[in-house]
C-alpha atoms as a PDB file:
ATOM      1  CA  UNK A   1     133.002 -86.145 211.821  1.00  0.00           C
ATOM      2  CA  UNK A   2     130.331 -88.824 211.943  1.00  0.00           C
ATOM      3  CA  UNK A   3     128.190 -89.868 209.319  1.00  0.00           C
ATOM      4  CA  UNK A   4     124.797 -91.790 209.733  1.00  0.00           C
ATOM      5  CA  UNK A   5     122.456 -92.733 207.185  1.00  0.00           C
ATOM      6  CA  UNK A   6     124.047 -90.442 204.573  1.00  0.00           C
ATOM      7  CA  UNK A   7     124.261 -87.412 206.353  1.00  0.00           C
ATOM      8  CA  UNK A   8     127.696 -85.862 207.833  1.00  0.00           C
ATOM      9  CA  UNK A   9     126.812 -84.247 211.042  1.00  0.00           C
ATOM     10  CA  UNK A  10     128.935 -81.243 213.148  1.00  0.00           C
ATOM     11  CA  UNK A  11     127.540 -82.875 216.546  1.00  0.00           C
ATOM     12  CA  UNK A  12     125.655 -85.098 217.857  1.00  0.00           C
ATOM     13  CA  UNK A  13     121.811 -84.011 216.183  1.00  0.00           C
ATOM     14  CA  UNK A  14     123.387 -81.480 214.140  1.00  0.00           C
ATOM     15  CA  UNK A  15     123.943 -82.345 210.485  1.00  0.00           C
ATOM     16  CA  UNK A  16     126.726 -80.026 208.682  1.00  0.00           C
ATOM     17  CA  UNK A  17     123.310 -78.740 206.340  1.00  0.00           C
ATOM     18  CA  UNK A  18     122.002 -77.163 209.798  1.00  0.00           C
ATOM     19  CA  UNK A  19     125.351 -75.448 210.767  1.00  0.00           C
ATOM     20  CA  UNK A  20     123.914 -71.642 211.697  1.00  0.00           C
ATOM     21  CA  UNK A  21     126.499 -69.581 209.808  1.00  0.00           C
ATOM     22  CA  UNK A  22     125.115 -66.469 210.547  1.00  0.00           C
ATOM     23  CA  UNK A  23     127.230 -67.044 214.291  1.00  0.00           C
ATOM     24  CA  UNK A  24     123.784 -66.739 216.302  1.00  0.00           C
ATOM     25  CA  UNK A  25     123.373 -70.499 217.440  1.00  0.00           C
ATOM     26  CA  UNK A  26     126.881 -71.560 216.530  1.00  0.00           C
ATOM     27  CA  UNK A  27     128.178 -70.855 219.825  1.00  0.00           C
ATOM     28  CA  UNK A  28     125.925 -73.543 221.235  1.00  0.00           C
ATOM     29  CA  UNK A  29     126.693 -75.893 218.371  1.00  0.00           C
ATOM     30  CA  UNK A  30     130.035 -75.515 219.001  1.00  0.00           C
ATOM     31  CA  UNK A  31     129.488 -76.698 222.391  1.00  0.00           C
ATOM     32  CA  UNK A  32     127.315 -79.559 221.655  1.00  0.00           C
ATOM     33  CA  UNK A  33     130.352 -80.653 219.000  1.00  0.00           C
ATOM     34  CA  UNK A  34     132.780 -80.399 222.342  1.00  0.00           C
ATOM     35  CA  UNK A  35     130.473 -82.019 225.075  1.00  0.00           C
ATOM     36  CA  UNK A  36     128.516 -84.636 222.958  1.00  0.00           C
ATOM     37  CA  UNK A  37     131.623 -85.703 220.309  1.00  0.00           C
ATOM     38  CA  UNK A  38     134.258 -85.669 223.497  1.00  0.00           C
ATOM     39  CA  UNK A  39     133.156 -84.578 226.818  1.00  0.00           C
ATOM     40  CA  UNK A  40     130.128 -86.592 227.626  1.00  0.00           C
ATOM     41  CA  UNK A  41     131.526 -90.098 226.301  1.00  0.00           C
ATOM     42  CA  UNK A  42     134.428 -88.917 228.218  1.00  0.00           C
ATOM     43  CA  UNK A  43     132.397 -88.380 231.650  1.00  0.00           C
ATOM     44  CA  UNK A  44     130.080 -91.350 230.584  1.00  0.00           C
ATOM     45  CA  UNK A  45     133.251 -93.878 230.551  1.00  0.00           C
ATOM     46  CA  UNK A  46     135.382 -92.188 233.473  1.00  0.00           C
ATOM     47  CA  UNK A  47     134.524 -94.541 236.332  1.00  0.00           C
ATOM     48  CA  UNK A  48     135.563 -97.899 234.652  1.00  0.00           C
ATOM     49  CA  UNK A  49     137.818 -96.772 231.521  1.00  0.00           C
ATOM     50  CA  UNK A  50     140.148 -94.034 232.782  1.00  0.00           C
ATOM     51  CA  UNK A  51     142.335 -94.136 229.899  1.00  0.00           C
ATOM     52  CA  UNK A  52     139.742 -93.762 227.344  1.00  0.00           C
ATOM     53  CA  UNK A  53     137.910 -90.992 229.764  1.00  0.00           C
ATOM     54  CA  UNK A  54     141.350 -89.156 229.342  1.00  0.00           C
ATOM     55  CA  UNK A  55     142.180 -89.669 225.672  1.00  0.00           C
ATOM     56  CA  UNK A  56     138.821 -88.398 224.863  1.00  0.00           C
ATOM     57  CA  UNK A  57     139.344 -85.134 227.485  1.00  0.00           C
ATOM     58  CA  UNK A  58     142.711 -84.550 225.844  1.00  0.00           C
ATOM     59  CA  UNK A  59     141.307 -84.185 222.093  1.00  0.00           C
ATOM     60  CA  UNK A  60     138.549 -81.697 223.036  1.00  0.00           C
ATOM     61  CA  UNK A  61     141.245 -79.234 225.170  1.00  0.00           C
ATOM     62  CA  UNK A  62     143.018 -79.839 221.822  1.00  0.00           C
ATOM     63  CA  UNK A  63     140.465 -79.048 219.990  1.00  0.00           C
ATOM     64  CA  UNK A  64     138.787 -76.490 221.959  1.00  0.00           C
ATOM     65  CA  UNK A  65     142.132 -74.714 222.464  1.00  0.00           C
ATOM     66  CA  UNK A  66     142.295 -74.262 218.473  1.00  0.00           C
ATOM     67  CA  UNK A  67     139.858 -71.714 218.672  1.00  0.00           C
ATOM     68  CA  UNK A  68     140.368 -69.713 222.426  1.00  0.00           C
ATOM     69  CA  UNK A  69     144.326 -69.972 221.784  1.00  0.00           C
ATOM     70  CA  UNK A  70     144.635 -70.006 217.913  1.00  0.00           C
ATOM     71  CA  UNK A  71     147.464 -72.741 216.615  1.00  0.00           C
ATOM     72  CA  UNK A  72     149.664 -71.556 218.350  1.00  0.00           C
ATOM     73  CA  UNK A  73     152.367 -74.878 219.744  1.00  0.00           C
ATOM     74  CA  UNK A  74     151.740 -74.007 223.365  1.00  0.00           C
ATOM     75  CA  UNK A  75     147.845 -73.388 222.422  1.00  0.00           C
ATOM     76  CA  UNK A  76     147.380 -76.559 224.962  1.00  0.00           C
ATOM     77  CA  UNK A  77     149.650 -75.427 227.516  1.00  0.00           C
ATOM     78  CA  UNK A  78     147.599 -71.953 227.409  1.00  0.00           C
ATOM     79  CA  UNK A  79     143.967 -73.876 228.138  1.00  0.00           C
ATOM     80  CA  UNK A  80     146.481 -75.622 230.928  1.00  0.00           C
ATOM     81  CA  UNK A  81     146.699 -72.721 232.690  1.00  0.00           C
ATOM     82  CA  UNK A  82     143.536 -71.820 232.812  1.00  0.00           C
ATOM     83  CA  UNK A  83     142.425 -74.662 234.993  1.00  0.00           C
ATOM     84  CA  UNK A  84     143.484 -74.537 238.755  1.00  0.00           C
ATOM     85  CA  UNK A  85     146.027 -77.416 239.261  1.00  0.00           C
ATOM     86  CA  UNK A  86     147.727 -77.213 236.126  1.00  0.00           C
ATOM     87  CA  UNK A  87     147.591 -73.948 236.084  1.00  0.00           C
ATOM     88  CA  UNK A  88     151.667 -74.186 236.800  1.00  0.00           C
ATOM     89  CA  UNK A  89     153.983 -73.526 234.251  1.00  0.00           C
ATOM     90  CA  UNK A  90     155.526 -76.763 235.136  1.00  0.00           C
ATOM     91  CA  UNK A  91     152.094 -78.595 235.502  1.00  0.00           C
ATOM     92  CA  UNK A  92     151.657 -77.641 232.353  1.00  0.00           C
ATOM     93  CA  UNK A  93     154.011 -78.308 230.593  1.00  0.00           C
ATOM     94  CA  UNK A  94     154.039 -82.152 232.103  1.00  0.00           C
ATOM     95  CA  UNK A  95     150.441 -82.105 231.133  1.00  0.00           C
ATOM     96  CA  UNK A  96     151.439 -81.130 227.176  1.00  0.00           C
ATOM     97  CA  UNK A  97     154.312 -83.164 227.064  1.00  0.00           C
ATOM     98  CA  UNK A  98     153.155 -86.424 229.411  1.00  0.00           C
ATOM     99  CA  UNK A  99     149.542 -86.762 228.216  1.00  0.00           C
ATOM    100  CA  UNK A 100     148.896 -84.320 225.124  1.00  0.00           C
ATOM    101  CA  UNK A 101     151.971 -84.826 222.941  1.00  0.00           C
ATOM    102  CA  UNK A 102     151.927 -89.235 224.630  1.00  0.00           C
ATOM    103  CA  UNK A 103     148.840 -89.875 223.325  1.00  0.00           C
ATOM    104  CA  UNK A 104     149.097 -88.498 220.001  1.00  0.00           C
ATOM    105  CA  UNK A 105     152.391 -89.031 219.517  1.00  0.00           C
ATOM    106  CA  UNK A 106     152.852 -92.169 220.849  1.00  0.00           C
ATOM    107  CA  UNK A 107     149.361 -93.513 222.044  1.00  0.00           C
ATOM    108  CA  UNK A 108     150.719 -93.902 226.155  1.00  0.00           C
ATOM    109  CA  UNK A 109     150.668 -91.447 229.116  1.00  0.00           C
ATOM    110  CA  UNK A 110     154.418 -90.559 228.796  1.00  0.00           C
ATOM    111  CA  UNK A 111     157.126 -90.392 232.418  1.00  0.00           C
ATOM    112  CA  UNK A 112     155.254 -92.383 234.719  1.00  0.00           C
ATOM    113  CA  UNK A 113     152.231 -89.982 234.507  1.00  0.00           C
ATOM    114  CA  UNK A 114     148.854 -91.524 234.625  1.00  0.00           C
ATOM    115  CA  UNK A 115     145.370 -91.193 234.603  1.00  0.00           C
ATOM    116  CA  UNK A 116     143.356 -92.368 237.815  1.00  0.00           C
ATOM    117  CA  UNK A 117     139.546 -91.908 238.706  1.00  0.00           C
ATOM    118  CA  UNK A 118     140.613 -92.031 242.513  1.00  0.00           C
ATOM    119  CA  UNK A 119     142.991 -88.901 242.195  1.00  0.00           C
ATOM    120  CA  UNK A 120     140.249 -86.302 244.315  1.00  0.00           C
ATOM    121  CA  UNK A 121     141.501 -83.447 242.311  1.00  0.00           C
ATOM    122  CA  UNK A 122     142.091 -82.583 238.686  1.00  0.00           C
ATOM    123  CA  UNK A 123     145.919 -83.106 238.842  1.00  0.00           C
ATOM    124  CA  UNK A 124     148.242 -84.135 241.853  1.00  0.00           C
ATOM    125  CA  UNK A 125     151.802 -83.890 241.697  1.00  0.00           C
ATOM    126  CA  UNK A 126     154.357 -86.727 242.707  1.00  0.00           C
ATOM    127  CA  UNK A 127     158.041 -85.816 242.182  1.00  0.00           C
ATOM    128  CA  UNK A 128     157.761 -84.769 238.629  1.00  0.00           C
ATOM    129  CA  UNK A 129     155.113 -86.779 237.165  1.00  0.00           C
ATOM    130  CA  UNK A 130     151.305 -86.060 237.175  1.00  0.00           C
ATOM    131  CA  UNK A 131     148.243 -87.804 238.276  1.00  0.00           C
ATOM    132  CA  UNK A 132     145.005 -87.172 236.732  1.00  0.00           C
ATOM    133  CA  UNK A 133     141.344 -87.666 237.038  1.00  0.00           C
ATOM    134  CA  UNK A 134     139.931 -87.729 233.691  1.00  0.00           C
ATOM    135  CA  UNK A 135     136.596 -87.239 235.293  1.00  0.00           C
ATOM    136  CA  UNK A 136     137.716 -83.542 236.865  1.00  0.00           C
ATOM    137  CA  UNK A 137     139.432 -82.821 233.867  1.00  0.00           C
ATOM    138  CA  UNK A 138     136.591 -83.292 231.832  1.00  0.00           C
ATOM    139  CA  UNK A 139     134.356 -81.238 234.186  1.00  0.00           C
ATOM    140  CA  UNK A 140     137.275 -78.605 234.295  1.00  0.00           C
ATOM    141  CA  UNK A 141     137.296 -78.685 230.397  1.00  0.00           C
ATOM    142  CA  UNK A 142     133.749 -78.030 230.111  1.00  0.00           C
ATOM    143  CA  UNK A 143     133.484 -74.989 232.593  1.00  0.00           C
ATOM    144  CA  UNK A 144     135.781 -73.189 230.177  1.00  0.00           C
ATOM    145  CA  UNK A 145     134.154 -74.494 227.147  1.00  0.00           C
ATOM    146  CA  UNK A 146     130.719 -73.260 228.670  1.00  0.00           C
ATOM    147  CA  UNK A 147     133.144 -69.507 229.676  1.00  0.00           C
ATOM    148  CA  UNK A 148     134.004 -69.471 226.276  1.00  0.00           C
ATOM    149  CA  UNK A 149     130.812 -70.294 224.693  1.00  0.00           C
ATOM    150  CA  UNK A 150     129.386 -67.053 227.046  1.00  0.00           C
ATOM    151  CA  UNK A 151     132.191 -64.532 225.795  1.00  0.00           C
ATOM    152  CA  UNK A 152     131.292 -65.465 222.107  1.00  0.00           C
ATOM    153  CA  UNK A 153     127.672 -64.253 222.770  1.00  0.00           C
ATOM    154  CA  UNK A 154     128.717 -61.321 224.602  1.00  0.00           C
ATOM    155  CA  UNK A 155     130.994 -60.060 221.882  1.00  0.00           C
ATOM    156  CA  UNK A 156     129.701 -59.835 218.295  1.00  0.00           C
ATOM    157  CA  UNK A 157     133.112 -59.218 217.190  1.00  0.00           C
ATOM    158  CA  UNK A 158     134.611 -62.068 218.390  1.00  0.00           C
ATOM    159  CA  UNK A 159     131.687 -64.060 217.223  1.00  0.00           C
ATOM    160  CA  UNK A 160     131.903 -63.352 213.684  1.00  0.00           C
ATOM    161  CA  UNK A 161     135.911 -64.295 213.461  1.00  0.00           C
ATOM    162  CA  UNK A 162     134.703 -67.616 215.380  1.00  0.00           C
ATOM    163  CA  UNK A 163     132.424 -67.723 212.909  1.00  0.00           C
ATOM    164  CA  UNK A 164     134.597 -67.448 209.882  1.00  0.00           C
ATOM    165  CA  UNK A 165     136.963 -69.624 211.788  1.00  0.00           C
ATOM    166  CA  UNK A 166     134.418 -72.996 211.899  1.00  0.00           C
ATOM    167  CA  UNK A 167     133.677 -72.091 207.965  1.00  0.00           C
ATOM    168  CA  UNK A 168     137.621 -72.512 207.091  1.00  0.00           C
ATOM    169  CA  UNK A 169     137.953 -75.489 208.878  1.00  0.00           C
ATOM    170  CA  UNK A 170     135.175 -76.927 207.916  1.00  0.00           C
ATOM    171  CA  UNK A 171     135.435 -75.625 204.546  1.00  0.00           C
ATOM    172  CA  UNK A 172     135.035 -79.460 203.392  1.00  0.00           C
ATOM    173  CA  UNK A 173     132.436 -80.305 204.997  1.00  0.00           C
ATOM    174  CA  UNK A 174     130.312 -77.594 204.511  1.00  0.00           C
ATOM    175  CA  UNK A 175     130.776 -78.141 200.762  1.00  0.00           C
ATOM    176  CA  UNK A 176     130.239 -81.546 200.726  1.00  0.00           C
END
């Protein structure tokens, strides 16, 4: 969370007090949380602080994946496979274990793996470690955040369990 001036806000421009609960804008809330909280700093810092860029990329897949995946252990590996070179089970699983489970765990890029803003795709393999462009990622992260965002509009169902979802986690907040 972030608070400025006395007020705790969601996202970037959107205090908790403005939080649509009905579900109707909270799709695109949700996404402004994502892209302005970790994917923009993340694209805005790529070019001359990879390492930052990636850290910040990692914590919104985490974070996104909460809600597409559930909390499920492998909810991380599942986002993973959803984007084209790590889509392996082995390129994931280097991803969760090399970068997810390194930087939180241990605040490094674990096995030789490593971020790098020349890398011209989201991931390349060498041997068994993993090379990647927090830049791509990022973009890659924010094509299934904007998927994701769609299929919560396009089914009411799922929209209201979203719904109830942000309100228990941000039970808190939201109370505050």
């Amino acid at each position: 969370m972030s608070r400025i001036a006395d007020e705790l806000y969601f996202a970037p421009k959107i205090k908790f007090r403005d939080l649509d609960l009905t579900g109707k804008a909270l799709p695109k809330q949700f996404r402004q949380r994502i892209f302005g909280f970790y994917l923009e700093p993340a694209l805005m810092l790529a070019n001359n602080c990879a390492f930052a860029s990636g850290l910040l990329v990692v914590c919104a897949m985490d974070a996104l994946a909460i809600y597409i995946q559930g909390t499920s252990d492998d909810r991380v590996s599942a986002i993973c496979r959803k984007i084209p070179e790590l889509a392996s089970d082995e390129n994931a699983y280097i991803f969760c274990e090399c970068f997810r489970n390194g930087l939180v765990h241990q605040g490094k890029v674990k096995n030789g793996c490593e971020f790098s803003i020349d890398s011209e795709s989201v991931a390349n393999r060498l041997g068994k470690r993993l090379v990647v462009n927090p830049k791509l990622l990022a973009e890659a992260v924010l094509k299934l955040l904007d998927d994701y965002v769609k299929y919560l509009n396009r089914n009411p169902r799922m929209k209201k369990a979203f719904t109830r979802n942000i309100e228990g986690t941000f039970h808190f907040e939201l109370n505050d």
